[in-house]
PDB file of N, CA and C in Angstrom:
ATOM      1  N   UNK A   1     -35.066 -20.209  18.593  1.00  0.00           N
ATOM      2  CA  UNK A   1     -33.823 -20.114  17.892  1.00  0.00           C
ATOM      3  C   UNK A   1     -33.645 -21.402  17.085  1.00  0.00           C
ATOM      4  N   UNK A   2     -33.925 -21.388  15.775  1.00  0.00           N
ATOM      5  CA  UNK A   2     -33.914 -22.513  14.810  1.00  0.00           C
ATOM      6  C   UNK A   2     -32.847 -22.294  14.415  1.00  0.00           C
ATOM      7  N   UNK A   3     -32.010 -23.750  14.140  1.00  0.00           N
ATOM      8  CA  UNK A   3     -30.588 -23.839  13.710  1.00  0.00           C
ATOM      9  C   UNK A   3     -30.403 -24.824  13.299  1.00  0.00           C
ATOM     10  N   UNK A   4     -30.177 -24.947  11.749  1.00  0.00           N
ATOM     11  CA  UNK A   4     -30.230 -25.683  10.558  1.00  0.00           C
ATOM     12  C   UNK A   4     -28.450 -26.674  10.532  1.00  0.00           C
ATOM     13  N   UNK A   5     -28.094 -27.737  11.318  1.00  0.00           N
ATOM     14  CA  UNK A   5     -26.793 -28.049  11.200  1.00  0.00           C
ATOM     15  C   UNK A   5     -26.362 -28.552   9.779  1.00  0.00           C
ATOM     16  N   UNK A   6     -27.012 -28.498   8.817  1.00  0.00           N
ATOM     17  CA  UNK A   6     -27.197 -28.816   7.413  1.00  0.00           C
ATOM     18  C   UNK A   6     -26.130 -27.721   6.807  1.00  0.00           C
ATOM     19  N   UNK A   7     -26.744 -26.614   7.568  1.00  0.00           N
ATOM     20  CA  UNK A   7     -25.598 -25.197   6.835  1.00  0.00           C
ATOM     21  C   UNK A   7     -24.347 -25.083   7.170  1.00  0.00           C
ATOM     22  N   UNK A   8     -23.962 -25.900   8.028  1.00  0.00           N
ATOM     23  CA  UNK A   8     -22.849 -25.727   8.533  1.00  0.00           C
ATOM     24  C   UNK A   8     -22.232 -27.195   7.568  1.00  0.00           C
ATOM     25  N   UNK A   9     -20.485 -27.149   6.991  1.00  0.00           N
ATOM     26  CA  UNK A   9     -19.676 -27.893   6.277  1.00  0.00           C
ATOM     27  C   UNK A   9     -19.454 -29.190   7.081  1.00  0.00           C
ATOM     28  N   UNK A  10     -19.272 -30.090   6.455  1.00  0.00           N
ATOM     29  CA  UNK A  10     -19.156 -31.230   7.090  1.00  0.00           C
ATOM     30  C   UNK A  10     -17.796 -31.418   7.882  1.00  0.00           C
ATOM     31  N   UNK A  11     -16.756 -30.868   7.339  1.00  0.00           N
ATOM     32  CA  UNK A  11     -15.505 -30.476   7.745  1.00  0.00           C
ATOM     33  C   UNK A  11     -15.238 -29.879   9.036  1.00  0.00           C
ATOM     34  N   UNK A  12     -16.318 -28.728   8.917  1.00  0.00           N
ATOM     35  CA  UNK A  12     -16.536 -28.170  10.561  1.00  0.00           C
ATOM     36  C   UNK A  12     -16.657 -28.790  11.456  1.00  0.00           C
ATOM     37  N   UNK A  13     -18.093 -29.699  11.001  1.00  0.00           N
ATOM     38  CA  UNK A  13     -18.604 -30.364  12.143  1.00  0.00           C
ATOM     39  C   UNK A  13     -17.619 -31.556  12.543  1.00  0.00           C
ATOM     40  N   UNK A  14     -16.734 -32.202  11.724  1.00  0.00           N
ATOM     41  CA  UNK A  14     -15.717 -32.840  11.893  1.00  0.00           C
ATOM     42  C   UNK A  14     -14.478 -32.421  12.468  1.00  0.00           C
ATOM     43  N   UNK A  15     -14.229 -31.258  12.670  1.00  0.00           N
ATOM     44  CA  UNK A  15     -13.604 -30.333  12.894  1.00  0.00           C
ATOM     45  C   UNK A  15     -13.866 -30.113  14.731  1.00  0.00           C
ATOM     46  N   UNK A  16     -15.108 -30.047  14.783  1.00  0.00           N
ATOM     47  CA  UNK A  16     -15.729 -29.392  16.105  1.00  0.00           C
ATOM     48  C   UNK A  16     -15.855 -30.971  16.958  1.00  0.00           C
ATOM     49  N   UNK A  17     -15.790 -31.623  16.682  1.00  0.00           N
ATOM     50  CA  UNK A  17     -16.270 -32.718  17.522  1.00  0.00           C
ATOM     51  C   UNK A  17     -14.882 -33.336  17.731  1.00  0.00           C
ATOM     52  N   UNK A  18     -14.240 -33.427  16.891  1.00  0.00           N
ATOM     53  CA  UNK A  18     -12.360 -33.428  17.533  1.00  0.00           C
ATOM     54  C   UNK A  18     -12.221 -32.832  18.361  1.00  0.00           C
ATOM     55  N   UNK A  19     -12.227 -31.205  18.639  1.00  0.00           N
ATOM     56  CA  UNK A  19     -12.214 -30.711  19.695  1.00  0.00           C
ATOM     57  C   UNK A  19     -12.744 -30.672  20.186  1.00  0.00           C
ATOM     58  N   UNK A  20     -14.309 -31.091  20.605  1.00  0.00           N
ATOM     59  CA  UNK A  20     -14.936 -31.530  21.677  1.00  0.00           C
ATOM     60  C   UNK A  20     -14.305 -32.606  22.573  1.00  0.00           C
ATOM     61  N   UNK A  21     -14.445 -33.696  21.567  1.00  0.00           N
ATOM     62  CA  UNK A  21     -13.452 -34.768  22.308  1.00  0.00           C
ATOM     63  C   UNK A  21     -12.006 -34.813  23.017  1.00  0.00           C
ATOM     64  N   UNK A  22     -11.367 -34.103  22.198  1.00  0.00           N
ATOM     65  CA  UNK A  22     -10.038 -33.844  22.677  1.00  0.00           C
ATOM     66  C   UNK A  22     -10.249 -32.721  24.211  1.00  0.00           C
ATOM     67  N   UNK A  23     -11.201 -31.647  24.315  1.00  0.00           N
ATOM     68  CA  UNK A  23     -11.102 -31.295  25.551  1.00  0.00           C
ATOM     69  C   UNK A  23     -12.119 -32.126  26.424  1.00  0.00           C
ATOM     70  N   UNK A  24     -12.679 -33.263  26.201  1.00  0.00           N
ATOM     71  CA  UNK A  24     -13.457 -33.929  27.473  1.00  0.00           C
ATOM     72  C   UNK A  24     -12.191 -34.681  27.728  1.00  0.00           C
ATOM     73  N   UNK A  25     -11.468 -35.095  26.842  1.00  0.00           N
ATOM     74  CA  UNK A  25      -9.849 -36.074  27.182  1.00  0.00           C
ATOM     75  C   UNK A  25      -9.095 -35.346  28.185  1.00  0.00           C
ATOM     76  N   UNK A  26      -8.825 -34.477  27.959  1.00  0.00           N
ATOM     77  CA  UNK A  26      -7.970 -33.947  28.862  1.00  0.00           C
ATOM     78  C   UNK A  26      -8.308 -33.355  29.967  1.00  0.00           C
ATOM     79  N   UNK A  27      -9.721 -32.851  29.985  1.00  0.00           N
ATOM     80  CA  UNK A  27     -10.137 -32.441  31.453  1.00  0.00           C
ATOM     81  C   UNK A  27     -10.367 -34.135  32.436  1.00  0.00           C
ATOM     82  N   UNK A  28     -10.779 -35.057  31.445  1.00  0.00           N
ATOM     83  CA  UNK A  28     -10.396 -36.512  32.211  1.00  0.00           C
ATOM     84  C   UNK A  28      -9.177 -36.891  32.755  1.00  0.00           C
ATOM     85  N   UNK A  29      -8.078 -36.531  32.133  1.00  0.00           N
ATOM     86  CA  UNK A  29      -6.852 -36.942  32.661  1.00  0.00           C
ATOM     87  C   UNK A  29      -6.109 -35.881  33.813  1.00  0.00           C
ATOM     88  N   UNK A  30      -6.640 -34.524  33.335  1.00  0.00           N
ATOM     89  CA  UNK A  30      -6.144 -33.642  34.051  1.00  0.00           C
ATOM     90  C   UNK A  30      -6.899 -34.083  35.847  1.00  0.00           C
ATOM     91  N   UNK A  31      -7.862 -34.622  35.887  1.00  0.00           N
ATOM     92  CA  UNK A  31      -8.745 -34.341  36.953  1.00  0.00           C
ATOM     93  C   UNK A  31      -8.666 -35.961  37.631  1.00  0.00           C
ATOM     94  N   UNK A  32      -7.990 -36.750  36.678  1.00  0.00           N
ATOM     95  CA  UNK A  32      -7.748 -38.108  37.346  1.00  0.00           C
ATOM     96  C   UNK A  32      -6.563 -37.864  38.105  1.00  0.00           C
ATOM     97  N   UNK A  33      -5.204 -36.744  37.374  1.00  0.00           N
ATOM     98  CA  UNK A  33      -4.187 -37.163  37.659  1.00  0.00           C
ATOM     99  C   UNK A  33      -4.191 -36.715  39.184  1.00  0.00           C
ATOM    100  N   UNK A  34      -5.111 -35.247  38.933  1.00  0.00           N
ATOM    101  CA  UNK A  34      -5.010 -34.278  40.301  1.00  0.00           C
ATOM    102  C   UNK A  34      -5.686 -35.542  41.451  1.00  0.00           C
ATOM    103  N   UNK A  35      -6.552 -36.270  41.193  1.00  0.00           N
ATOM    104  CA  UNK A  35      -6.934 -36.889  41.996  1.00  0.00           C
ATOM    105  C   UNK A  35      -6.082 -37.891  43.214  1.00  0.00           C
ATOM    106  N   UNK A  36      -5.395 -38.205  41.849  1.00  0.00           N
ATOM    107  CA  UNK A  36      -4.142 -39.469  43.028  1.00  0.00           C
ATOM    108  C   UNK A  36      -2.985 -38.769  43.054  1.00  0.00           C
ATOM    109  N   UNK A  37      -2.913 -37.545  42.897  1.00  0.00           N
ATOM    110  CA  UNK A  37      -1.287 -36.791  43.139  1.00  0.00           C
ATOM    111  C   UNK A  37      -2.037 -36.714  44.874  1.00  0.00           C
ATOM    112  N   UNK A  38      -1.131 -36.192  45.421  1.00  0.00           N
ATOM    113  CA  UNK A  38      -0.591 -36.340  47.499  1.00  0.00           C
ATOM    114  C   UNK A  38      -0.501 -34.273  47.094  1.00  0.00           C
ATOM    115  N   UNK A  39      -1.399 -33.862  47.605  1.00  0.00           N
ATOM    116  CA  UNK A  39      -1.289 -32.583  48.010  1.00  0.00           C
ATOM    117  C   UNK A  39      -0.170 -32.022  47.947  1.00  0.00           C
ATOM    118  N   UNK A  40       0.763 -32.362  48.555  1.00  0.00           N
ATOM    119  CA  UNK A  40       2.245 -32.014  48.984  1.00  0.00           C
ATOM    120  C   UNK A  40       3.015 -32.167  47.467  1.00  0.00           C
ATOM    121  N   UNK A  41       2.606 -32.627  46.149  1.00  0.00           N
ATOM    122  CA  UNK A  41       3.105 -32.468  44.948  1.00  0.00           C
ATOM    123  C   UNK A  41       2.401 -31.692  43.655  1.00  0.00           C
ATOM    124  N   UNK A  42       1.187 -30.845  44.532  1.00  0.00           N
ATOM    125  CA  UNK A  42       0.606 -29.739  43.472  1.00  0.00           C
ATOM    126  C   UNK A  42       0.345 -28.648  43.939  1.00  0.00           C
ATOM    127  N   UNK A  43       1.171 -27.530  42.808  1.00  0.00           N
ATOM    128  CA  UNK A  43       1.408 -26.392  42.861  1.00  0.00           C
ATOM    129  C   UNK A  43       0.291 -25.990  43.467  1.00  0.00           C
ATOM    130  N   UNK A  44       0.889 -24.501  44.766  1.00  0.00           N
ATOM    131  CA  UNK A  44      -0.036 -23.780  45.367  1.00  0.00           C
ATOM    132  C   UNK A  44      -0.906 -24.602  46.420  1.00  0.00           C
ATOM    133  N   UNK A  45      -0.962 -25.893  46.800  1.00  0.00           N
ATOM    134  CA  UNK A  45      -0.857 -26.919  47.809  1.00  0.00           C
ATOM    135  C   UNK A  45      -2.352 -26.907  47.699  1.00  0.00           C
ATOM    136  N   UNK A  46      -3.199 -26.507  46.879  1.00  0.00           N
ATOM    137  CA  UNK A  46      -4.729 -26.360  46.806  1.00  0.00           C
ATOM    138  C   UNK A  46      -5.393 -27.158  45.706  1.00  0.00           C
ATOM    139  N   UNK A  47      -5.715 -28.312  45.624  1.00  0.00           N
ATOM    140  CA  UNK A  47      -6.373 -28.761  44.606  1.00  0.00           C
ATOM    141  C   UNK A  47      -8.196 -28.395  44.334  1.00  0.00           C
ATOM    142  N   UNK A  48      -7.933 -27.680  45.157  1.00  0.00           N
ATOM    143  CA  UNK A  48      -9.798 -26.978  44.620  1.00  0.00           C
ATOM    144  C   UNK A  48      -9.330 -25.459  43.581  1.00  0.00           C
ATOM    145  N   UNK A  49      -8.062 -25.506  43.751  1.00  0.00           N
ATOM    146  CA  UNK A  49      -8.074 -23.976  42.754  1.00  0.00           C
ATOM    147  C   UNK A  49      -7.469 -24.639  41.465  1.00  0.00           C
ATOM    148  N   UNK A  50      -7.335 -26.064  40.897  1.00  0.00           N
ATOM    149  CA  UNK A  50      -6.817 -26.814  40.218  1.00  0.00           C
ATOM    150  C   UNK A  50      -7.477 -26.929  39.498  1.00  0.00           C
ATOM    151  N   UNK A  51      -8.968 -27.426  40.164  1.00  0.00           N
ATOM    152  CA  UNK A  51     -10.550 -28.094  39.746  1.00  0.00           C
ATOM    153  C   UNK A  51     -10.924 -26.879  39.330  1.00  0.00           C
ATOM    154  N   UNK A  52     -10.804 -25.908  39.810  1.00  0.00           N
ATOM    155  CA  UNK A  52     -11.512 -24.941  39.150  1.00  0.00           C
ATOM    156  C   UNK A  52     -10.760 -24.179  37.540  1.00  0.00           C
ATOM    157  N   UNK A  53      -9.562 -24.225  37.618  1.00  0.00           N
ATOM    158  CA  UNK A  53      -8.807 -23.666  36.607  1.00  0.00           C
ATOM    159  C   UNK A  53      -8.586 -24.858  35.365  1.00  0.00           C
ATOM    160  N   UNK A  54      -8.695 -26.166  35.606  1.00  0.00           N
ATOM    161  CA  UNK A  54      -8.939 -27.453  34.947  1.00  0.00           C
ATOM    162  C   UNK A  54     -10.383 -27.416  33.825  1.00  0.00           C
ATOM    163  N   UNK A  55     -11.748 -26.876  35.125  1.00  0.00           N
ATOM    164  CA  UNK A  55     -13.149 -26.996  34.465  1.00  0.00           C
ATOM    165  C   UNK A  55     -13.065 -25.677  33.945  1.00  0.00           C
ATOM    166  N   UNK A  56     -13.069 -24.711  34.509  1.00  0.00           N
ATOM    167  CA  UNK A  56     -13.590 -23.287  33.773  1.00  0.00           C
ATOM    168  C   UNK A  56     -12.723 -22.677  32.692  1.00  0.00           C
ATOM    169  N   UNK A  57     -11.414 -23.224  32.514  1.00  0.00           N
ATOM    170  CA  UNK A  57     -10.626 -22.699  31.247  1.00  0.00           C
ATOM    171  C   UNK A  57     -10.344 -23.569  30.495  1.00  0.00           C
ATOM    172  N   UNK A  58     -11.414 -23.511  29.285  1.00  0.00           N
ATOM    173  CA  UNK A  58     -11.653 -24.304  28.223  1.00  0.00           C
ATOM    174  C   UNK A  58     -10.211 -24.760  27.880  1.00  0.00           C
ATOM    175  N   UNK A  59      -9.902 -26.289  27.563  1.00  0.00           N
ATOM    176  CA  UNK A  59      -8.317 -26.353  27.203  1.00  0.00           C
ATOM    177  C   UNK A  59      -7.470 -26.194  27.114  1.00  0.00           C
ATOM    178  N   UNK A  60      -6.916 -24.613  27.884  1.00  0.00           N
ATOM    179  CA  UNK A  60      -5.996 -24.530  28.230  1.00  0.00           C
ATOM    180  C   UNK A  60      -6.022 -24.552  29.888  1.00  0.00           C
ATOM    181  N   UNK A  61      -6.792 -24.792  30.760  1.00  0.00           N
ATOM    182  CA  UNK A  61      -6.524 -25.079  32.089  1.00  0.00           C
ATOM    183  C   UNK A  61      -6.025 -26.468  31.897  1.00  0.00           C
ATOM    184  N   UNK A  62      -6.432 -27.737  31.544  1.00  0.00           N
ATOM    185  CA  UNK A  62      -5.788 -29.230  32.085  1.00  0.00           C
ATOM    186  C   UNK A  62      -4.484 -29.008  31.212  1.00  0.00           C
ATOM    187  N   UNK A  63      -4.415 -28.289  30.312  1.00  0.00           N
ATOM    188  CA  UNK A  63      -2.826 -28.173  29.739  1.00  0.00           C
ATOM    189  C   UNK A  63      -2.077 -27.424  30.939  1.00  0.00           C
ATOM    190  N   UNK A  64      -1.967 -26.337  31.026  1.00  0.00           N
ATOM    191  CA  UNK A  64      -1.736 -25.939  32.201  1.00  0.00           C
ATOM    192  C   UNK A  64      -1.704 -26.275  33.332  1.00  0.00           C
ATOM    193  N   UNK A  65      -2.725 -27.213  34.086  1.00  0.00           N
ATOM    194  CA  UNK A  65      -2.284 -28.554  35.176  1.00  0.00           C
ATOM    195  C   UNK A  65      -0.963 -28.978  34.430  1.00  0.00           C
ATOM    196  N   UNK A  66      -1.296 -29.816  33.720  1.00  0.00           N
ATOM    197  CA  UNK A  66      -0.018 -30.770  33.392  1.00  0.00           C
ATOM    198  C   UNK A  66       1.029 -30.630  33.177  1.00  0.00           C
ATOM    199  N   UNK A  67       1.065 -29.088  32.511  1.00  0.00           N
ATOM    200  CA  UNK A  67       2.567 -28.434  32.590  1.00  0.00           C
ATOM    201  C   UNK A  67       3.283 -27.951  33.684  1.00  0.00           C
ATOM    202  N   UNK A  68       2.360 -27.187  34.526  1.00  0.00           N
ATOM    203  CA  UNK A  68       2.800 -26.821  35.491  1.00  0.00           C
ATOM    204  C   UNK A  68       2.769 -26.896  36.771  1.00  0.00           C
ATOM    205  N   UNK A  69       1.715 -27.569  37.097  1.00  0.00           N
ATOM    206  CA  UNK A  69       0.944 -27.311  38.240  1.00  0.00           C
ATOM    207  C   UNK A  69       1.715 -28.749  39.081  1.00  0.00           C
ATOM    208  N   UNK A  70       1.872 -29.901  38.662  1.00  0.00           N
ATOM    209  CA  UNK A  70       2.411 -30.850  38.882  1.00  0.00           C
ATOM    210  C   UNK A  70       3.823 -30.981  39.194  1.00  0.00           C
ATOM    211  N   UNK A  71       4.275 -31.176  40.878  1.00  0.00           N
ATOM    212  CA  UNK A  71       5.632 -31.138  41.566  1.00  0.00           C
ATOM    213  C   UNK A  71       6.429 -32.873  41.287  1.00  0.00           C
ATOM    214  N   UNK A  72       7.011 -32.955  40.845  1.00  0.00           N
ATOM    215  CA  UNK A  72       7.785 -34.458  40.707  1.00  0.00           C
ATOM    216  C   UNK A  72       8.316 -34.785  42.437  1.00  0.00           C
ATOM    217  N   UNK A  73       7.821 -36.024  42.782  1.00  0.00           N
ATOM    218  CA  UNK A  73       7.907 -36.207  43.804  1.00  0.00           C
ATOM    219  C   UNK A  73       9.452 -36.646  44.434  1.00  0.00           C
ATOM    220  N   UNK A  74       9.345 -36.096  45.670  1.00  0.00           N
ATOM    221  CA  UNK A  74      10.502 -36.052  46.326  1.00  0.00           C
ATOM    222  C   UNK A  74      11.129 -37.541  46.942  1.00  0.00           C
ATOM    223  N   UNK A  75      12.105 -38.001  46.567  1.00  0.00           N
ATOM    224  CA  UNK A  75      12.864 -39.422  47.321  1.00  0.00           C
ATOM    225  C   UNK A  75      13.085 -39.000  48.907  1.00  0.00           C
ATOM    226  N   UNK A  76      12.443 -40.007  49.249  1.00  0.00           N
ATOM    227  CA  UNK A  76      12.330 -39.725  50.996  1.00  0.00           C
ATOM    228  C   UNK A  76      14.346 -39.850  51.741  1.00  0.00           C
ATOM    229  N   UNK A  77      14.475 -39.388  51.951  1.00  0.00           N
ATOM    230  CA  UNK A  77      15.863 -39.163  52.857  1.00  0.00           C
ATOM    231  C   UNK A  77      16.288 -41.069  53.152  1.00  0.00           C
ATOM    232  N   UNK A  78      17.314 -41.247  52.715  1.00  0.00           N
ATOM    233  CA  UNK A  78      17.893 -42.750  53.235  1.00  0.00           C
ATOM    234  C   UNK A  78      17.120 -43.542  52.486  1.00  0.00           C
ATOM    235  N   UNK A  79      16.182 -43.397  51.431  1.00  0.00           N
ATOM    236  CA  UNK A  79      15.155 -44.619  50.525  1.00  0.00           C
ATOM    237  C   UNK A  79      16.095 -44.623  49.236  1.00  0.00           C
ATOM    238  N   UNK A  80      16.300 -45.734  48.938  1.00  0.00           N
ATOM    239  CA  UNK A  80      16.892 -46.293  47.829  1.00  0.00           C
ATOM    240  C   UNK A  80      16.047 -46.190  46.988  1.00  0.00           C
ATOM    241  N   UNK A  81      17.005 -45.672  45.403  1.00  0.00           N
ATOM    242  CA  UNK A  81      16.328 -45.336  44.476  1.00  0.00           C
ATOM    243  C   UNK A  81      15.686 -45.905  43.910  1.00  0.00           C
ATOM    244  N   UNK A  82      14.763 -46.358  42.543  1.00  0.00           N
ATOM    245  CA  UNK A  82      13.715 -47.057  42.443  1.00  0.00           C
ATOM    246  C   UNK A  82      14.758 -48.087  41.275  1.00  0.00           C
ATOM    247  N   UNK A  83      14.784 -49.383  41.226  1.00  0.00           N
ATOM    248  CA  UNK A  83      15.212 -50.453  40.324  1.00  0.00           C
ATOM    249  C   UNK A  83      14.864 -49.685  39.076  1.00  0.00           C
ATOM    250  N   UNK A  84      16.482 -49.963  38.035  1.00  0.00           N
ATOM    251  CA  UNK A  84      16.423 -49.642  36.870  1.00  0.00           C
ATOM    252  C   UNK A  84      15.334 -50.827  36.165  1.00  0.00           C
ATOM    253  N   UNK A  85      14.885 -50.274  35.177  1.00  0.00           N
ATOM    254  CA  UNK A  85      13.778 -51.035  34.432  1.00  0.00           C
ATOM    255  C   UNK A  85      14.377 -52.106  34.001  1.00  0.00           C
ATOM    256  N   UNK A  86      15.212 -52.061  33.200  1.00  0.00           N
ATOM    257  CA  UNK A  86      15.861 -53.035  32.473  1.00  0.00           C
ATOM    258  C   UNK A  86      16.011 -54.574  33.424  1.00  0.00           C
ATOM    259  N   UNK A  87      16.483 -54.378  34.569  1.00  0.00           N
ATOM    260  CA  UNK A  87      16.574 -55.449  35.497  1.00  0.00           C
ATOM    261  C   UNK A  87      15.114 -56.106  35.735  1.00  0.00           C
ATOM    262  N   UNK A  88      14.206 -55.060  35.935  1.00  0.00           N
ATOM    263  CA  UNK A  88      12.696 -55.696  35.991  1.00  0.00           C
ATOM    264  C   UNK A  88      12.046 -56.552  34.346  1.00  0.00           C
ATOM    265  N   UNK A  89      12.513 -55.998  33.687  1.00  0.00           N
ATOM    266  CA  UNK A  89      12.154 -56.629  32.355  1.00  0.00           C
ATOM    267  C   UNK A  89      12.991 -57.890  32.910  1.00  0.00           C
ATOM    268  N   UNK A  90      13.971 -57.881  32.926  1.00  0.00           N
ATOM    269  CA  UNK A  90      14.920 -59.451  32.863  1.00  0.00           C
ATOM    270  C   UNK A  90      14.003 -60.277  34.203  1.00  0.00           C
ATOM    271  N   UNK A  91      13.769 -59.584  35.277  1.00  0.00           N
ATOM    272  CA  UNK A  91      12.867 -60.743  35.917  1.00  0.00           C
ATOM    273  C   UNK A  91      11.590 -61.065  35.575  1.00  0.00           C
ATOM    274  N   UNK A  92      10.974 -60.625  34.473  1.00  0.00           N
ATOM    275  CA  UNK A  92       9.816 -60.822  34.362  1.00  0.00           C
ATOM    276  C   UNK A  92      10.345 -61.617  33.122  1.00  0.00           C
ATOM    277  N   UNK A  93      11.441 -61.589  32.303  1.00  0.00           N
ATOM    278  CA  UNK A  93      11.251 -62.656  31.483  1.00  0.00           C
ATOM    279  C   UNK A  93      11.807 -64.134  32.022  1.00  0.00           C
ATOM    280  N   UNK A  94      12.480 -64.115  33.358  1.00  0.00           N
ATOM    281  CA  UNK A  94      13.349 -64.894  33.631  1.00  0.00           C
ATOM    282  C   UNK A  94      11.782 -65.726  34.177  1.00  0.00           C
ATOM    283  N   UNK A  95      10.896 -64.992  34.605  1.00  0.00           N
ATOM    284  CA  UNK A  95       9.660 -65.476  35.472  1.00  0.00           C
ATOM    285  C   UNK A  95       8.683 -65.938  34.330  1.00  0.00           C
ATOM    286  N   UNK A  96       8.707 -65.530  33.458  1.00  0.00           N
ATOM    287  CA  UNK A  96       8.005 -66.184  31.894  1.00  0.00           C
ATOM    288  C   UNK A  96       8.315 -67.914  31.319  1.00  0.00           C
ATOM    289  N   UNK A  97       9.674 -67.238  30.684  1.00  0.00           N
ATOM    290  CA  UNK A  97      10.611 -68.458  30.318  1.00  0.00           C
ATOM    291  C   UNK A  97      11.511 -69.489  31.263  1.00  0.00           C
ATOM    292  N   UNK A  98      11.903 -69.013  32.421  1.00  0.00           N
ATOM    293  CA  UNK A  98      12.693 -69.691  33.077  1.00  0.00           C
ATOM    294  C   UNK A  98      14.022 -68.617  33.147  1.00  0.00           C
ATOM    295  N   UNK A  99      14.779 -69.038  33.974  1.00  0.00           N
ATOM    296  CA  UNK A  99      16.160 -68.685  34.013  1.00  0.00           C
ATOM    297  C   UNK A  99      16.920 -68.594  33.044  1.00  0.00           C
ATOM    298  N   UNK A 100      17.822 -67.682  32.711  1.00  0.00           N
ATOM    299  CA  UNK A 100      18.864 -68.023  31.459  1.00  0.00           C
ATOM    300  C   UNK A 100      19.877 -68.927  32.038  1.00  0.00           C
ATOM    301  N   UNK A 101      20.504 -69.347  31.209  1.00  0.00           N
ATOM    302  CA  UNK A 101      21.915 -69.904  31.300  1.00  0.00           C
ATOM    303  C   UNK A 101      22.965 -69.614  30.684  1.00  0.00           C
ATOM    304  N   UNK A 102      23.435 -68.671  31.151  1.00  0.00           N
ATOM    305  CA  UNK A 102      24.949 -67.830  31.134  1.00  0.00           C
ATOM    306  C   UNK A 102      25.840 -68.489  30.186  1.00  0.00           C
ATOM    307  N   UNK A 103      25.703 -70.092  30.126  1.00  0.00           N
ATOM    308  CA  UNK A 103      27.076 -70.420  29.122  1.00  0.00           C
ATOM    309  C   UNK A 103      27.127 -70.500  27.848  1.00  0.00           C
ATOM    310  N   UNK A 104      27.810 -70.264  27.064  1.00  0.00           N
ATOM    311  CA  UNK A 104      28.226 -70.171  25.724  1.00  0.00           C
ATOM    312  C   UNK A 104      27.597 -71.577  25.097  1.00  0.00           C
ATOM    313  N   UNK A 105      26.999 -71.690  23.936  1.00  0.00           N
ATOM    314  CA  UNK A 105      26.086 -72.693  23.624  1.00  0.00           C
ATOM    315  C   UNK A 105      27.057 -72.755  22.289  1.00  0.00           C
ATOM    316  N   UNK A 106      27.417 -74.125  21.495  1.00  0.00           N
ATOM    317  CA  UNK A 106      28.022 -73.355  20.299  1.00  0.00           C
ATOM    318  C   UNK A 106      28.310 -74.775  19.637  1.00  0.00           C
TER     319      UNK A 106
END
């Protein structure tokens, strides 16, 4: 089976290798994420029927992980909620620069 990639538009082949790439991307992320998710936060509690619907359905399985398949994890009973960001930015600049000083400079 001789096959001349000459005949084929350059556009295509530019065309085809985007979507090559773009689905090795996402079966990477889809299959990292399943990796460090906790059982107890993906749909159908089976991550071998994940792996399989991830690899065998060309780009639309890791879309499908990611849309759906993925449970947002539950705040454990009596655990305080997680620090607003904004406060962590201010200690990490306070831990950069130093402390602010609150008084009016003028």
């Amino acid at each position: 089976m001789n096959f001349d990639l000459s005949a084929i538009p350059v556009g295509a082949l530019a065309a085809l290798a985007v979507l090559a790439i773009l689905q090795v991307a996402l079966d990477v992320i889809a299959l990292v994420d399943l990796y460090r998710r906790p059982v107890e936060q993906v749909a159908f509690a089976n991550k071998w029927i994940w792996v399989a619907v991830i690899l065998l359905v060309n780009t639309i399985g890791p879309i499908l992980y990611l849309a759906v398949a993925r449970k947002p994890a539950v705040l454990a009973e009596g655990a305080a909620p997680p620090e607003p960001t904004s406060s962590h930015a201010e200690s990490v600049a306070d831990s950069l620069y130093g402390a602010r000083d609150d008084t009016d400079r003028q």
